[in-house]
Protein backbone atom coordinates (compact mmCIF):
# COMPACT_ATOMS: atom_id res chain seq x y z
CA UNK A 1 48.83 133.89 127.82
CA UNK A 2 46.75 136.55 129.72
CA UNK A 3 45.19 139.10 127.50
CA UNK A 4 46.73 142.09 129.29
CA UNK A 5 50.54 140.55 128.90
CA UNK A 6 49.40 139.99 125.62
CA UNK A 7 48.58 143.84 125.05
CA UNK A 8 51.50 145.43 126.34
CA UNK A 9 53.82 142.95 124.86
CA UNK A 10 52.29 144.16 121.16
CA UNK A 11 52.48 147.00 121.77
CA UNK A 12 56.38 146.86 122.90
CA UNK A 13 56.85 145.13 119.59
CA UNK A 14 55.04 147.44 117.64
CA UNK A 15 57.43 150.35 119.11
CA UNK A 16 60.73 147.84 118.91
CA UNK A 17 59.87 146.82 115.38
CA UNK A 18 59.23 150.19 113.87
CA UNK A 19 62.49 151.63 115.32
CA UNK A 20 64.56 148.66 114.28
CA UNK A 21 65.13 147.77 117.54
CA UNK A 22 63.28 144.29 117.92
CA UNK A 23 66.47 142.17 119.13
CA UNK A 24 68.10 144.80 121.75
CA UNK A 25 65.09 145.76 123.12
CA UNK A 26 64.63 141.65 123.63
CA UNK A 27 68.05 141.32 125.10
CA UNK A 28 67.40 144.64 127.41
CA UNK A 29 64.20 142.91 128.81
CA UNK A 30 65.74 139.58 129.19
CA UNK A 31 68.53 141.08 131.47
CA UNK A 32 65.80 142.89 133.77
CA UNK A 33 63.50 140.04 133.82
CA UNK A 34 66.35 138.18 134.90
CA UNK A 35 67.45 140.61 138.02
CA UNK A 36 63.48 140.98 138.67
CA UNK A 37 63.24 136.91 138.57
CA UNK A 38 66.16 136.68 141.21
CA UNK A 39 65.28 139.45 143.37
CA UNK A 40 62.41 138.85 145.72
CA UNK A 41 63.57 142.50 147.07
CA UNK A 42 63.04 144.01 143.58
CA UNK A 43 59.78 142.35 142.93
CA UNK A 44 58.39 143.70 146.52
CA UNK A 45 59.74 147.14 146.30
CA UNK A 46 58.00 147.43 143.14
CA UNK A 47 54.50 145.83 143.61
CA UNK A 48 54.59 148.13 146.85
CA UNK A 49 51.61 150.77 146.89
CA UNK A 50 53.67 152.26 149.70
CA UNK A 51 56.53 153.36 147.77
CA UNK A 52 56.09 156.00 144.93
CA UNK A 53 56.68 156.00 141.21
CA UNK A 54 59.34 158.31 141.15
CA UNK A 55 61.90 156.42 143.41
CA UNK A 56 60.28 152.96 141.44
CA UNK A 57 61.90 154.94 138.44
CA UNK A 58 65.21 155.43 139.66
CA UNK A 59 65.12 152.19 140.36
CA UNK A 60 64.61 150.99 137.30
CA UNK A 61 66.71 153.10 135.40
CA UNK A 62 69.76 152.45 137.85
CA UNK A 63 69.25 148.71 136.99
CA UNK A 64 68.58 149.15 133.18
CA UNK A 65 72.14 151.18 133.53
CA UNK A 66 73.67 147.91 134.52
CA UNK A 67 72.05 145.94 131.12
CA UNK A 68 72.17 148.48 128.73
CA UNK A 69 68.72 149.41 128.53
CA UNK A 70 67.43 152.26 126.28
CA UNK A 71 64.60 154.25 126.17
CA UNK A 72 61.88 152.07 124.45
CA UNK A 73 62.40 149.56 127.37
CA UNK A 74 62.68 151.95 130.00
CA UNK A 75 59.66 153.75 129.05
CA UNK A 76 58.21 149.85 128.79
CA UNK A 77 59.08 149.41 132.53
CA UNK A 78 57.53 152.86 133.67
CA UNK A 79 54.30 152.24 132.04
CA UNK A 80 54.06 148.36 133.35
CA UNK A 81 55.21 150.01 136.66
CA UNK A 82 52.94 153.06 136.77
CA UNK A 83 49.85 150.55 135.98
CA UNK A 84 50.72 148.33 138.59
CA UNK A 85 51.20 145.05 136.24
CA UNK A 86 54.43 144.09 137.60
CA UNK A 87 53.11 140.70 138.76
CA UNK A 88 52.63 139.34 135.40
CA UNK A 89 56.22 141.30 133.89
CA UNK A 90 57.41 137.59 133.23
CA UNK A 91 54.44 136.88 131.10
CA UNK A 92 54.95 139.88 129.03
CA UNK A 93 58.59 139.18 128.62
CA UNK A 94 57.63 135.88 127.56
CA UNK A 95 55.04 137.16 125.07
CA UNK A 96 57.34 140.10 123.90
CA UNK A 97 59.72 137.32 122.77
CA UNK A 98 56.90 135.38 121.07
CA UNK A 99 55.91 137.84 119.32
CA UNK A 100 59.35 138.86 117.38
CA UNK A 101 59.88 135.41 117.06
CA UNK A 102 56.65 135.06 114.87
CA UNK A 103 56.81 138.59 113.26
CA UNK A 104 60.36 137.31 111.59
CA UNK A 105 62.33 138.93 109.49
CA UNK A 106 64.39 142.47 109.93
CA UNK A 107 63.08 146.17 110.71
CA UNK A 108 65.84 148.73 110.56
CA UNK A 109 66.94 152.17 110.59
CA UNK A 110 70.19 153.41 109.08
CA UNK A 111 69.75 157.37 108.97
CA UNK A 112 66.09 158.62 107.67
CA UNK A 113 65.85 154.95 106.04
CA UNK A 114 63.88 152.14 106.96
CA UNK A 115 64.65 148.94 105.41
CA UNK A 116 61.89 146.50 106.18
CA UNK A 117 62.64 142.76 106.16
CA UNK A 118 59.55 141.88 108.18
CA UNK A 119 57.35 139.34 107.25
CA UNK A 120 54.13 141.84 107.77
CA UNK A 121 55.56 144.10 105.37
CA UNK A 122 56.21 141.54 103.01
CA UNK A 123 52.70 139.30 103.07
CA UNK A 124 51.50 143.42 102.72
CA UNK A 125 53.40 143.99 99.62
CA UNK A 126 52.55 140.70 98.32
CA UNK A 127 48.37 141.71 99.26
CA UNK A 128 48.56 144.76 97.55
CA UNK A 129 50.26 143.51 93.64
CA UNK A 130 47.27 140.38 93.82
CA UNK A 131 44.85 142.47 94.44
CA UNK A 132 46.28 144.73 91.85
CA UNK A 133 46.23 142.00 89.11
């Protein structure tokens, strides 16, 4: 896996994690991956120099419409987009999925609550009462 896939991946699963939304955010990305897989148009229009980031946005958020994307993933897109990584969107993807596959366990938000399940807060918790013994 490329470093820079790598980087924005973490940092996509750092956001989706800490909002409790690990597994939509996954499902979001899987459904554009999927249209940006099949669409040699899609993939052009938005590794084109030629054409700016604005309409590049709508474009994206008219297709995220169509998956139910939300605004962690969109934002995602426009920063991957903006930074001209597009090319190597299927890595990330890939490496997003890795990632919340190994983090495990459950972040999430019912009103001003956070329950975390994860299995960094719990090897955390479990740091902090050894070290306390």
């Amino acid at each position: 896996m490329k470093s820079a896939s790598l980087q924005y991946a973490n940092a996509l699963a750092d956001i989706a994690m800490a909002q409790g939304a690990a597994d939509p955010a996954m499902q979001q990305l899987l459904g554009f991956g999927a249209l940006y897989v099949e669409s040699v148009e899609l993939r052009n229009f938005l590794a084109s120099p030629a054409v700016n980031a604005a309409a590049k946005h709508r474009v994206i958020e008219k297709l995220l419409a169509r998956v139910g994307g939300s605004k962690i993933v969109r934002n995602f897109l426009f920063v991957v987009v903006d930074h001209q990584r597009t090319h190597v969107l299927p890595e990330m993807i890939a490496a997003f999925q890795d990632l919340i596959r190994e983090r495990g366990g459950a972040v999430v938000r019912v009103g001003d609550t956070v329950y975390d399940g994860s299995l960094r807060s719990r090897l955390n918790e479990l740091r902090a009462r050894l070290a306390s013994e």
